[in-house]
N, C-alpha and C. Protein backbone atom coordinates (compact mmCIF):
# COMPACT_ATOMS: atom_id res chain seq x y z
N UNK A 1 -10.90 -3.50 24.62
CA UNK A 1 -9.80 -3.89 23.75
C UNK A 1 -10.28 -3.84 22.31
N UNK A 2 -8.84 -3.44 21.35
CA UNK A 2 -9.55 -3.51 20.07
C UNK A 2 -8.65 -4.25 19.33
N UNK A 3 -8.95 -4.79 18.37
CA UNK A 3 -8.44 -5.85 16.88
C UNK A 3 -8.61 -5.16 15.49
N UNK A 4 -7.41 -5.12 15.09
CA UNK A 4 -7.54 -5.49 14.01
C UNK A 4 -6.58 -6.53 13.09
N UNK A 5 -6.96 -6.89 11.85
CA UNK A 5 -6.71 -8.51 10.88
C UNK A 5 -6.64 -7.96 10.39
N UNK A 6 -5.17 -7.70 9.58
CA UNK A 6 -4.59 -7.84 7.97
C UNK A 6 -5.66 -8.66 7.15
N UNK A 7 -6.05 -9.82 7.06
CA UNK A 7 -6.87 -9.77 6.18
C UNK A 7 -8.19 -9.58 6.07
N UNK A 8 -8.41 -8.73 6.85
CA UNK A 8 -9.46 -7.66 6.56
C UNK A 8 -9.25 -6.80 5.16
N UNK A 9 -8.00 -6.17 5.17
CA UNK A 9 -7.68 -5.61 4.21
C UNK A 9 -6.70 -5.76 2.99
N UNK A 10 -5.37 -7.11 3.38
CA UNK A 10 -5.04 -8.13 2.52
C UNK A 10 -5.22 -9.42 2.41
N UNK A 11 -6.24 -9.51 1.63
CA UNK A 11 -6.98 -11.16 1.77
C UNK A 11 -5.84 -12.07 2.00
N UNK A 12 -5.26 -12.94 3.11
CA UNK A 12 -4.87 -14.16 3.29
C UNK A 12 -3.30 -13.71 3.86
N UNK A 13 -3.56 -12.74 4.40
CA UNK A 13 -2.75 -12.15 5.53
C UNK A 13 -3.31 -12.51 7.03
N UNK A 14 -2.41 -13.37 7.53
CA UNK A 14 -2.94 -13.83 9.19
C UNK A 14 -2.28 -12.72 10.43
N UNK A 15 -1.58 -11.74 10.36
CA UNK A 15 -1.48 -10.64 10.90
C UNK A 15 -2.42 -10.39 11.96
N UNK A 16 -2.53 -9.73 13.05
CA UNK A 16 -2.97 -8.97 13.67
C UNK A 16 -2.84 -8.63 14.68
N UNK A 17 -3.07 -7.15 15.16
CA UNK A 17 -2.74 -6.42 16.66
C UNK A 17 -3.94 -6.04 16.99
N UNK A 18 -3.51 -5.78 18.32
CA UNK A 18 -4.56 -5.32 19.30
C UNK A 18 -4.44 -4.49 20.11
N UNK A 19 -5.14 -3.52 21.10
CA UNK A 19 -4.47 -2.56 21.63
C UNK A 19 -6.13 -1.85 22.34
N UNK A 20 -6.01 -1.04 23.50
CA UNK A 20 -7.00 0.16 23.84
C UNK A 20 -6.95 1.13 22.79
N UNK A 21 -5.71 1.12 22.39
CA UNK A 21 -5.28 2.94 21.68
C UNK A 21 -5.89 2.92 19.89
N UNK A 22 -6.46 2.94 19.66
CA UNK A 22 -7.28 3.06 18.35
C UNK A 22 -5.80 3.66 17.46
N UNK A 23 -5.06 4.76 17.54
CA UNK A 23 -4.14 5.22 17.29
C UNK A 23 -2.84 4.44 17.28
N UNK A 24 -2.56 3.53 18.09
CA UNK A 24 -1.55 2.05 18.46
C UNK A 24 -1.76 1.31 17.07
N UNK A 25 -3.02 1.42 17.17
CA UNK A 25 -3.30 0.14 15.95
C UNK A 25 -2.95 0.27 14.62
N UNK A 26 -3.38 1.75 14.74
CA UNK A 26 -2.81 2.19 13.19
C UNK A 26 -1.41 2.47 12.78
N UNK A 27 -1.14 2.98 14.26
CA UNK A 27 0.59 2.63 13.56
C UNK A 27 1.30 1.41 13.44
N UNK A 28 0.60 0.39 14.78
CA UNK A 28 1.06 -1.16 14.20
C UNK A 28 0.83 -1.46 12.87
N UNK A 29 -0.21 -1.08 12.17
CA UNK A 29 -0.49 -1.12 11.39
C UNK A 29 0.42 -0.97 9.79
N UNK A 30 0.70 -0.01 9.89
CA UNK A 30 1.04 1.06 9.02
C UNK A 30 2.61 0.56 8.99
N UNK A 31 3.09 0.29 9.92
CA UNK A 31 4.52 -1.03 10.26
C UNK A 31 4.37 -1.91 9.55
N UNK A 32 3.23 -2.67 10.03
CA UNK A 32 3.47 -3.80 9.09
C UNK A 32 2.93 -4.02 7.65
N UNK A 33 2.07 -2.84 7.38
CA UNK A 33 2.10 -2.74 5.61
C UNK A 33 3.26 -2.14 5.07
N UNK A 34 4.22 -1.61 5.59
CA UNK A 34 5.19 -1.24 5.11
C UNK A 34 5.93 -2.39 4.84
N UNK A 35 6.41 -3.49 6.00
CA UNK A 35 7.71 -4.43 6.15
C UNK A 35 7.35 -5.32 5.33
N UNK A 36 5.81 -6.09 5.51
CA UNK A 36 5.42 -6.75 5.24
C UNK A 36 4.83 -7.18 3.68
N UNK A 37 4.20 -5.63 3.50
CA UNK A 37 3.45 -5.76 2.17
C UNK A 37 4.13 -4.77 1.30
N UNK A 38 5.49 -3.87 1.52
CA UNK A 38 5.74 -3.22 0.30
C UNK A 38 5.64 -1.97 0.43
N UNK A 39 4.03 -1.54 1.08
CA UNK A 39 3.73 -0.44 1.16
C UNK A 39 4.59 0.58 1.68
N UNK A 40 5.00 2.13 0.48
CA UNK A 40 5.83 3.14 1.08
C UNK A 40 5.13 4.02 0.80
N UNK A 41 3.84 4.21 1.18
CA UNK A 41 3.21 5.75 1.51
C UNK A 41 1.85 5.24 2.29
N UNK A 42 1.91 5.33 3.49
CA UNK A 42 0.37 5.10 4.12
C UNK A 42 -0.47 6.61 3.93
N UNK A 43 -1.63 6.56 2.85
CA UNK A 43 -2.22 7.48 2.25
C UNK A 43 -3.36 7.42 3.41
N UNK A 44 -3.62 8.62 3.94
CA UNK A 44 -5.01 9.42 4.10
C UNK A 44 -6.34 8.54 4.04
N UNK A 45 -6.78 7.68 2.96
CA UNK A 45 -7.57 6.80 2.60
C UNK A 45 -7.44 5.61 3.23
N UNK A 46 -5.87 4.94 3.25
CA UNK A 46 -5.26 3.71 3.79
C UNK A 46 -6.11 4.08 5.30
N UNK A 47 -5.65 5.13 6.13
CA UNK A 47 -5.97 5.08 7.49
C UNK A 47 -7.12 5.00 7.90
N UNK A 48 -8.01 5.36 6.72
CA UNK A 48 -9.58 5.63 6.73
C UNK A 48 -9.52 4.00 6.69
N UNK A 49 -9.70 3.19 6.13
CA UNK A 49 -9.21 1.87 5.84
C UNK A 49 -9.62 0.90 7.11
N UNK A 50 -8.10 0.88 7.22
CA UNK A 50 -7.46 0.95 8.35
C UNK A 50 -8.60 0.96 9.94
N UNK A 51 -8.83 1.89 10.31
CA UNK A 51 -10.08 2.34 11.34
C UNK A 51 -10.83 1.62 11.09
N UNK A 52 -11.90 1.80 9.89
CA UNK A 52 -13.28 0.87 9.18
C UNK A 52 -13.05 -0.49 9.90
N UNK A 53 -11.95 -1.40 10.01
CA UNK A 53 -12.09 -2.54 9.93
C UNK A 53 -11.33 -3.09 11.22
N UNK A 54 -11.29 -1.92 12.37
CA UNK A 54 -10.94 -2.00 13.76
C UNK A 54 -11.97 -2.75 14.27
N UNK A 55 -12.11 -3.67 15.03
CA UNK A 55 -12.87 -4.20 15.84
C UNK A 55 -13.21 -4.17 17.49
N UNK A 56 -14.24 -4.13 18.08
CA UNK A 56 -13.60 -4.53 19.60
C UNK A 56 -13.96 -5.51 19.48
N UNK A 57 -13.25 -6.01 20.78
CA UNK A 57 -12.95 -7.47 21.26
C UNK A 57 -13.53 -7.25 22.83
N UNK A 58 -13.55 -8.97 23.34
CA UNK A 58 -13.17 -8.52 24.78
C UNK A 58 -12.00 -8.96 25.02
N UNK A 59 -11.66 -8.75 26.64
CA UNK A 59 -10.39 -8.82 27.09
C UNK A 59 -10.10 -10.38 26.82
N UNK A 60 -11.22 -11.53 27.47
CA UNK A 60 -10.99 -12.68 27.11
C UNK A 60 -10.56 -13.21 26.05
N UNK A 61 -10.56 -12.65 24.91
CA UNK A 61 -10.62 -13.02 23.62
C UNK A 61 -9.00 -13.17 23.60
């Protein structure tokens, strides 16, 4: 399983998804910097981003 935390990348954002699909995440992702934070262009860099600060987890978690 993998994680990732909004504030990883917007400090004091409690956000986060999880998922097998590395690819899931980023589009959860990319959802909720849009709705959430404003964001209307997820740039190339963002996704690089984005990945960097994917985590695994275990299932217990």
């Amino acid at each position: 399983m993998k994680r990732f935390e909004c504030g990883s990348l917007v400090p004091g954002c409690n956000w986060h998804t999880r998922d097998e699909n590395e690819a899931e995440i980023v589009r959860r992702t990319a959802e909720h910097l849009r709705s959430a934070h404003g964001e209307t262009e997820i740039r190339p860099d963002m996704v690089e981003r984005i990945k960097q600060r994917i985590t695994k987890v275990s299932n217990a978690a």
